[in-house]
PDB file of N, CA and C in Angstrom:
ATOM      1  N   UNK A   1       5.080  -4.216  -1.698  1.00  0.00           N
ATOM      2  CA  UNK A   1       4.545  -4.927  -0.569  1.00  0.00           C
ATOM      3  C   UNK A   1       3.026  -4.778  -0.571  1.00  0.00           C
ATOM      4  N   UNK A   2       2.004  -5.408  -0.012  1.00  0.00           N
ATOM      5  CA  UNK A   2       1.119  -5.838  -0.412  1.00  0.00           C
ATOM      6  C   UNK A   2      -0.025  -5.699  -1.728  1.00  0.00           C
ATOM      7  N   UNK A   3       0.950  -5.651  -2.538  1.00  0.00           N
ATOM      8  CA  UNK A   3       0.489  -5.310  -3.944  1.00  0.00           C
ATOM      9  C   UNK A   3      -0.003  -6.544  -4.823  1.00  0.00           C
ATOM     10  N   UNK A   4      -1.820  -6.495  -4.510  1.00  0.00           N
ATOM     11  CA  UNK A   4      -2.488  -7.646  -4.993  1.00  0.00           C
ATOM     12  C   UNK A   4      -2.265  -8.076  -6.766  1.00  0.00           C
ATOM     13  N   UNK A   5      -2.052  -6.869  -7.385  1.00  0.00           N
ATOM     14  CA  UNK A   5      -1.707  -7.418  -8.847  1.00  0.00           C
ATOM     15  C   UNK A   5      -0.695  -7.665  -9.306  1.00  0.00           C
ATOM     16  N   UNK A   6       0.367  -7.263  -8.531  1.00  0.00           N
ATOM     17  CA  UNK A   6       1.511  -7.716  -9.309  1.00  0.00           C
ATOM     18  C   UNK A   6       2.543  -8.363  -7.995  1.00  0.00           C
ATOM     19  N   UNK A   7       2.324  -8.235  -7.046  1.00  0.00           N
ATOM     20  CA  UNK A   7       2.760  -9.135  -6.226  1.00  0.00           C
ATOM     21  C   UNK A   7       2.085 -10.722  -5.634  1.00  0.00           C
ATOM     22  N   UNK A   8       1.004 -10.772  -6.372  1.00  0.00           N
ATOM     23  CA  UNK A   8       0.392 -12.277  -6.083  1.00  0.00           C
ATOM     24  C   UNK A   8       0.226 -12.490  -7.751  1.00  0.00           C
ATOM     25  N   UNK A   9      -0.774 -13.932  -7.516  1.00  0.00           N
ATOM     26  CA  UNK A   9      -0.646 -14.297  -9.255  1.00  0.00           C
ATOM     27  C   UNK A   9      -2.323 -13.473 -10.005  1.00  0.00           C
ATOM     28  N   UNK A  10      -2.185 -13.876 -10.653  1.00  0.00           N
ATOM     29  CA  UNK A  10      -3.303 -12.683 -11.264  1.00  0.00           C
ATOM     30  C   UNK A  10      -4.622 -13.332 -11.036  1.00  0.00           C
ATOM     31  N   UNK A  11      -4.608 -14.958 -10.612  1.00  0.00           N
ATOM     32  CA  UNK A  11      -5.837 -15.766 -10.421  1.00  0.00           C
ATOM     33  C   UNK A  11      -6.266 -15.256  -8.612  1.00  0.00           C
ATOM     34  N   UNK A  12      -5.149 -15.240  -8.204  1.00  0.00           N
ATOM     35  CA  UNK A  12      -5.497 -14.738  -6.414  1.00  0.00           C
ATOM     36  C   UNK A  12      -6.038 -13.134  -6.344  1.00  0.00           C
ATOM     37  N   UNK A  13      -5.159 -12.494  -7.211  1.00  0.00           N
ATOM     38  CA  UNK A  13      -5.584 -10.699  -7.358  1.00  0.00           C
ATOM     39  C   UNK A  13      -7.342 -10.908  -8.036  1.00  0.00           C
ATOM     40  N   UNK A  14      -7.964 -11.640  -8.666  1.00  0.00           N
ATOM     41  CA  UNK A  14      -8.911 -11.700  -9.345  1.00  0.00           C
ATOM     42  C   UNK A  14      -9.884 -12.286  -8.650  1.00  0.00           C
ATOM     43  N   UNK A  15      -9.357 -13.532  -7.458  1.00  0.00           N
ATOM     44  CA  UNK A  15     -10.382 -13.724  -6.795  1.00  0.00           C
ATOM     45  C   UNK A  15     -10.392 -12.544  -5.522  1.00  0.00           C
ATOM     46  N   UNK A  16      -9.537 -11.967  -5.525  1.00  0.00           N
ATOM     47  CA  UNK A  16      -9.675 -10.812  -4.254  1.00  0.00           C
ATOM     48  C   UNK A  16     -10.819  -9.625  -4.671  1.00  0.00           C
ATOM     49  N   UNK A  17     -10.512  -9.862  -6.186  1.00  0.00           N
ATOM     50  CA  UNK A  17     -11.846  -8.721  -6.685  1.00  0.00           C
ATOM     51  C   UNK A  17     -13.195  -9.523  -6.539  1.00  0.00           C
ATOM     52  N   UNK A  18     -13.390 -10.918  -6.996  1.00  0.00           N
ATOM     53  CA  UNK A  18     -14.300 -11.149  -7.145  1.00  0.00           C
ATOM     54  C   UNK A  18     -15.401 -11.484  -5.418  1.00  0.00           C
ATOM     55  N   UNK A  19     -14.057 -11.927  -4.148  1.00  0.00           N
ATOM     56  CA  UNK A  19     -14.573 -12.527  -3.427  1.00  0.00           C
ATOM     57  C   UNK A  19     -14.126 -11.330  -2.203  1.00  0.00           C
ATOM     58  N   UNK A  20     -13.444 -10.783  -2.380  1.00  0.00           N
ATOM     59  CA  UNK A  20     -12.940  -9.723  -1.276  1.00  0.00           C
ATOM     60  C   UNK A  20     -11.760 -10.618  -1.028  1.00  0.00           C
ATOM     61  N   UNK A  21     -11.485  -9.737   0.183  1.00  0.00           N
ATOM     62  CA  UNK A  21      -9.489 -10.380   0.911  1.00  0.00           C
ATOM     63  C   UNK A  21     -10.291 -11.374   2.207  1.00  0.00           C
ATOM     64  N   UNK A  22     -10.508 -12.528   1.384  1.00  0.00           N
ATOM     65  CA  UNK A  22     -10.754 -13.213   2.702  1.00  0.00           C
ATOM     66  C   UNK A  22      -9.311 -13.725   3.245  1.00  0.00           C
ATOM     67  N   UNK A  23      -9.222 -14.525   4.670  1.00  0.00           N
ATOM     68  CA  UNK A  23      -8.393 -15.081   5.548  1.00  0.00           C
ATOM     69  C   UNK A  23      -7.453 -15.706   4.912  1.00  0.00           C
ATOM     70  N   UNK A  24      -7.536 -16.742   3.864  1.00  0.00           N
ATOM     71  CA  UNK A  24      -6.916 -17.456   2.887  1.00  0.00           C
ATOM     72  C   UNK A  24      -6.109 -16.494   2.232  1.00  0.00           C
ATOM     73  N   UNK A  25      -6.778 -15.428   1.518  1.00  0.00           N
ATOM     74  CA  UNK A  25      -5.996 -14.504   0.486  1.00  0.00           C
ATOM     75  C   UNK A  25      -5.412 -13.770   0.772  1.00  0.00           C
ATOM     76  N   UNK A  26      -5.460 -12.998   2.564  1.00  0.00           N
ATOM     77  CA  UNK A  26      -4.833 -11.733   3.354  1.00  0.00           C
ATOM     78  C   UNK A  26      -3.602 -12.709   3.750  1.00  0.00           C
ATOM     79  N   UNK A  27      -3.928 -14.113   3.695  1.00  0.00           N
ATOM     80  CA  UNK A  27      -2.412 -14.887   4.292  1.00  0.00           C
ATOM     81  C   UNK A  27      -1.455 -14.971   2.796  1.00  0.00           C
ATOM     82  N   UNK A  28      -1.772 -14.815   1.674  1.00  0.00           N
ATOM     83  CA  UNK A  28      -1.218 -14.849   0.503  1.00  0.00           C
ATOM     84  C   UNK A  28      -0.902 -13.268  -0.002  1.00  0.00           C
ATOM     85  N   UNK A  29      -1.232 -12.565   0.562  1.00  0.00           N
ATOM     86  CA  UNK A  29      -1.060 -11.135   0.523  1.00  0.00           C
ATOM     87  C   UNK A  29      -0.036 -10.613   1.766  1.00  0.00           C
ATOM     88  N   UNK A  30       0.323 -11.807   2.174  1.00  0.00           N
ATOM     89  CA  UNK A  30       1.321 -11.252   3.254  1.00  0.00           C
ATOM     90  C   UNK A  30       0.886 -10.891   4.303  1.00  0.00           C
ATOM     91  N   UNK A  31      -0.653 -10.680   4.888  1.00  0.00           N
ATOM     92  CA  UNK A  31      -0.791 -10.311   6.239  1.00  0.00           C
ATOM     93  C   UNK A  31      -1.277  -8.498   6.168  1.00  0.00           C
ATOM     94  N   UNK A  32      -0.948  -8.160   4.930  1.00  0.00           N
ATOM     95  CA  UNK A  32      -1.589  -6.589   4.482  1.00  0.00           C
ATOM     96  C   UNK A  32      -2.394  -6.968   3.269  1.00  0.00           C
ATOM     97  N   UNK A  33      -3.848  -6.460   3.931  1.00  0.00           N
ATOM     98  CA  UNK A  33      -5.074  -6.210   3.152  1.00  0.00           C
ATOM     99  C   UNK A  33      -5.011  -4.966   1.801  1.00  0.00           C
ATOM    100  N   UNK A  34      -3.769  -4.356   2.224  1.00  0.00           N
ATOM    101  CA  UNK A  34      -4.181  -3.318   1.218  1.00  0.00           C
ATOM    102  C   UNK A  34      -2.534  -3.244   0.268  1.00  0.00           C
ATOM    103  N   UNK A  35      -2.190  -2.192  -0.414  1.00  0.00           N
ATOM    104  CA  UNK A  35      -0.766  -1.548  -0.845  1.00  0.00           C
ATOM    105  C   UNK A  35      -0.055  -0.913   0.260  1.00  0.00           C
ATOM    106  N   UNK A  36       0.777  -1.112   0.119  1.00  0.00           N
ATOM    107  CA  UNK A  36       1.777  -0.728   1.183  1.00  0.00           C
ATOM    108  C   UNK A  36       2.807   0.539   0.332  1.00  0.00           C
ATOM    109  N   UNK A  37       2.352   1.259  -0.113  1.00  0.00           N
ATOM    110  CA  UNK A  37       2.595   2.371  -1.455  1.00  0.00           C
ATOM    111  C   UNK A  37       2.199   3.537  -0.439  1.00  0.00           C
ATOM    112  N   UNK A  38       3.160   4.001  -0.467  1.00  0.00           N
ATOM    113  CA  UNK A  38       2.978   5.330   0.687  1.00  0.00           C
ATOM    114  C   UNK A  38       4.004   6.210  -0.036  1.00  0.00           C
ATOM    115  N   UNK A  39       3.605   7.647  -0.068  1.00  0.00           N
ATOM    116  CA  UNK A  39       5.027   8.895  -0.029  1.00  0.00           C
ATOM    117  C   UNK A  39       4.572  10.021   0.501  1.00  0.00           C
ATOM    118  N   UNK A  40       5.396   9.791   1.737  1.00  0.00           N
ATOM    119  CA  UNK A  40       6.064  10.643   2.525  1.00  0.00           C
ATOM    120  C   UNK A  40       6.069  12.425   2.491  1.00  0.00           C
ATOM    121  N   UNK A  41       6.543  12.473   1.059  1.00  0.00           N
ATOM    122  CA  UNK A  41       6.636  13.727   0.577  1.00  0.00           C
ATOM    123  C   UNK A  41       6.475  13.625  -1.239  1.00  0.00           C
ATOM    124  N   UNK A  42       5.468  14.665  -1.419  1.00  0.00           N
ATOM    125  CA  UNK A  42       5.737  15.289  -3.105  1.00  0.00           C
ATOM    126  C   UNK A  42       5.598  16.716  -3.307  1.00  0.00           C
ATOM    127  N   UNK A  43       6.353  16.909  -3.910  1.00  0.00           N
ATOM    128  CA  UNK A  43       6.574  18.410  -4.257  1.00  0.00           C
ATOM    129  C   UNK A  43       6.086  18.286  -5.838  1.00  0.00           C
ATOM    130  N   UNK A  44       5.423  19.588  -6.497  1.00  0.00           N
ATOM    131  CA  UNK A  44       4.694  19.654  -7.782  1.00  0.00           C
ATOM    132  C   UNK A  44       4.736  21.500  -7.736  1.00  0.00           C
ATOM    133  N   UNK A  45       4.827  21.899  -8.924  1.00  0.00           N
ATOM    134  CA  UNK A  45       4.452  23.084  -9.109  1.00  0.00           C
ATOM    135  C   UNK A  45       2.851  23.644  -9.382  1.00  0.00           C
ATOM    136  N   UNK A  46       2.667  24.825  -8.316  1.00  0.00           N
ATOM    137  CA  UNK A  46       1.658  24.918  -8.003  1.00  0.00           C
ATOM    138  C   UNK A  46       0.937  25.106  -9.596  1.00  0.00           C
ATOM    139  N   UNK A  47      -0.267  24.905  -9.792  1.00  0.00           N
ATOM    140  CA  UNK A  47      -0.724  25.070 -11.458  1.00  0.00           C
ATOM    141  C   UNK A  47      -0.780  26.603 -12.085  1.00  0.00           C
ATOM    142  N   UNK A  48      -1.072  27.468 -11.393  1.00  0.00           N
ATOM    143  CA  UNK A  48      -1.197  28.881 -11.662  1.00  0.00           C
ATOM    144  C   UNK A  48       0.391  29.736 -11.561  1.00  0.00           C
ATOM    145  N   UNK A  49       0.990  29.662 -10.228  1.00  0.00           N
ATOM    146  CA  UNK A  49       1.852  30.200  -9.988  1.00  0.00           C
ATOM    147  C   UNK A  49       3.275  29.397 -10.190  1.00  0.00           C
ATOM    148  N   UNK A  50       3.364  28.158 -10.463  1.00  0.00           N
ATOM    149  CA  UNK A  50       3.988  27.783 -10.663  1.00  0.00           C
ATOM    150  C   UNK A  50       5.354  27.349  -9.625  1.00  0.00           C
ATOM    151  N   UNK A  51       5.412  27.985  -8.309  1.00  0.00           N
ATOM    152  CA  UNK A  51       5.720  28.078  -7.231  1.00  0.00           C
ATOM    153  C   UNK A  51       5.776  26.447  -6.938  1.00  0.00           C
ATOM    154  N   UNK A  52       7.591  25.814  -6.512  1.00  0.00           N
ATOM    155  CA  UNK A  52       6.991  24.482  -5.942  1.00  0.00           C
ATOM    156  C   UNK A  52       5.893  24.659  -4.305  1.00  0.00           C
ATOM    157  N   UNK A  53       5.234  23.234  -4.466  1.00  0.00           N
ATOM    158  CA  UNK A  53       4.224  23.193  -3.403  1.00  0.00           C
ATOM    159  C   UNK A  53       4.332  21.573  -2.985  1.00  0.00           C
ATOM    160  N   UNK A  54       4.848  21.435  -1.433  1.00  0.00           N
ATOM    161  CA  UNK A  54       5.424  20.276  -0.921  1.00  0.00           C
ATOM    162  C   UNK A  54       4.015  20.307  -0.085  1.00  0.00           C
ATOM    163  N   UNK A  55       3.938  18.428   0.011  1.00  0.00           N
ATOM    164  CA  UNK A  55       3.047  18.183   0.977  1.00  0.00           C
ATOM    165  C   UNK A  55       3.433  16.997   1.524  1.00  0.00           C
ATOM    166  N   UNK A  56       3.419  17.020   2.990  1.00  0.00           N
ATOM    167  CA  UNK A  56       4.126  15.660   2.935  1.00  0.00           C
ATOM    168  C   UNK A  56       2.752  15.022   4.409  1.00  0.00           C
ATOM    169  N   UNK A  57       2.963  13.567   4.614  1.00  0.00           N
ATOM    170  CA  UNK A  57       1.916  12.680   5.037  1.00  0.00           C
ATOM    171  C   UNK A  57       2.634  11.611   5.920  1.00  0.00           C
ATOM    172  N   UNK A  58       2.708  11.370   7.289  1.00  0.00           N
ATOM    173  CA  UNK A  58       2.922  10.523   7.942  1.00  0.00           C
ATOM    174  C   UNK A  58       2.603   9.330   7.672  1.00  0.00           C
ATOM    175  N   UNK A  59       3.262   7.866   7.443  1.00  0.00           N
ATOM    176  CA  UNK A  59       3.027   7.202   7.344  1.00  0.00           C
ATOM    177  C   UNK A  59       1.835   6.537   8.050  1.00  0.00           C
ATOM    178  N   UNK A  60       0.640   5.815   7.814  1.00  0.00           N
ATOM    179  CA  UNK A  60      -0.504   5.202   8.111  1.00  0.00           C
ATOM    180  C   UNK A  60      -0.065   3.906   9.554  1.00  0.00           C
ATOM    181  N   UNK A  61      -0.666   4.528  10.433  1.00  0.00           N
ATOM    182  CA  UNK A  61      -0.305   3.196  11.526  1.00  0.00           C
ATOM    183  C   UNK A  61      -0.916   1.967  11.474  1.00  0.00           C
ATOM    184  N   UNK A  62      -1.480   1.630  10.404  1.00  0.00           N
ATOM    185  CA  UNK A  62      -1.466   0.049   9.634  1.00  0.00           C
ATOM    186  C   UNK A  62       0.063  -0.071   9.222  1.00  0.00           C
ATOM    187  N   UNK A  63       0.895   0.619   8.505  1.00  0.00           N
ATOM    188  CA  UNK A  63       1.541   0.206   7.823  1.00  0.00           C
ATOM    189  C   UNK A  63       2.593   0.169   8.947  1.00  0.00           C
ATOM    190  N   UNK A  64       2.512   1.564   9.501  1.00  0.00           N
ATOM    191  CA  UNK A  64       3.829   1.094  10.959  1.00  0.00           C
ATOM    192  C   UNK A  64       3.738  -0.221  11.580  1.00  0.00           C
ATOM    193  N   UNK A  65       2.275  -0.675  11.887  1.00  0.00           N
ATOM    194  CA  UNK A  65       2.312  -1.958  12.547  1.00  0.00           C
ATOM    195  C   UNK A  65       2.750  -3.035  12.080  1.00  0.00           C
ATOM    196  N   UNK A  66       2.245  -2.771  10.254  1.00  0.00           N
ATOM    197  CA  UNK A  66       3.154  -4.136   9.374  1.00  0.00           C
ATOM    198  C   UNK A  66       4.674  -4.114   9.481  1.00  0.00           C
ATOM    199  N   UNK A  67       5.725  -2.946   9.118  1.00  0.00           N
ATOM    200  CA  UNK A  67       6.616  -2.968   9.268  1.00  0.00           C
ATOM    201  C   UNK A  67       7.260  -3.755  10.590  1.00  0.00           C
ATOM    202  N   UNK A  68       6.716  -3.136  11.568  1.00  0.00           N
ATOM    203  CA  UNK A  68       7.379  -3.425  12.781  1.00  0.00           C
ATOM    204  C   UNK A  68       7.168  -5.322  12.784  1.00  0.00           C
ATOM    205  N   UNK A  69       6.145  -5.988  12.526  1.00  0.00           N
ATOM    206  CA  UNK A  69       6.233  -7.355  12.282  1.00  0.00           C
ATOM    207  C   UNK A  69       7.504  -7.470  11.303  1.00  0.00           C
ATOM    208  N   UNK A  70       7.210  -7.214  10.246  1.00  0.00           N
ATOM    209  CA  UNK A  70       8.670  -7.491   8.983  1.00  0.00           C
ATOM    210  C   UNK A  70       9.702  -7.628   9.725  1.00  0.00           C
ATOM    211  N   UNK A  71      10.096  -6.600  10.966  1.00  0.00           N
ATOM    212  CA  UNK A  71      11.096  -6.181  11.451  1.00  0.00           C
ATOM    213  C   UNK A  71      11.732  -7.265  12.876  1.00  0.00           C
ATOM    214  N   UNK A  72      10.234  -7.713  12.934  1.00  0.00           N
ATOM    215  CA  UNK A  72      10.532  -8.980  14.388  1.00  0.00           C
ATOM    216  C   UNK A  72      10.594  -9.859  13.588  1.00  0.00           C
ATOM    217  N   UNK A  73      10.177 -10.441  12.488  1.00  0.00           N
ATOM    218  CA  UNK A  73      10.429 -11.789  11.991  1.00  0.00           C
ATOM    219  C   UNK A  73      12.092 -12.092  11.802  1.00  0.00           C
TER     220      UNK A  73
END
């Protein structure tokens, strides 16, 4: 979900680099300016101790607000 390179065509992802996310291209991007690529939680072993080490991140209230549209349409 709003994933400009591989969810639009590569001429719209290219003018988003070249021109920014104007009005035209945020409506071809679905209404999200950015990736909608979020996790929650990752766990990794710490580098020294080797010990897993979880960190986890509330989802971004941009993205709650997109969902909740997805969710009324």
């Amino acid at each position: 979900m709003g994933d400009k390179l591989y969810g639009a065509s590569e001429e719209l992802f290219m003018r988003a680099c070249d021109e920014g996310v104007t009005p035209e291209l945020l409506e071809a991007f679905d209404g999200l300016p950015r990736h909608a690529l979020h996790a929650h939680r990752l766990t990794f072993p710490h580098p020294r101790t080797l010990a897993p080490v979880t960190v986890e991140s509330p989802l971004a209230a941009d993205l709650v607000a997109y969902m909740g549209l997805l969710a009324d349409a």
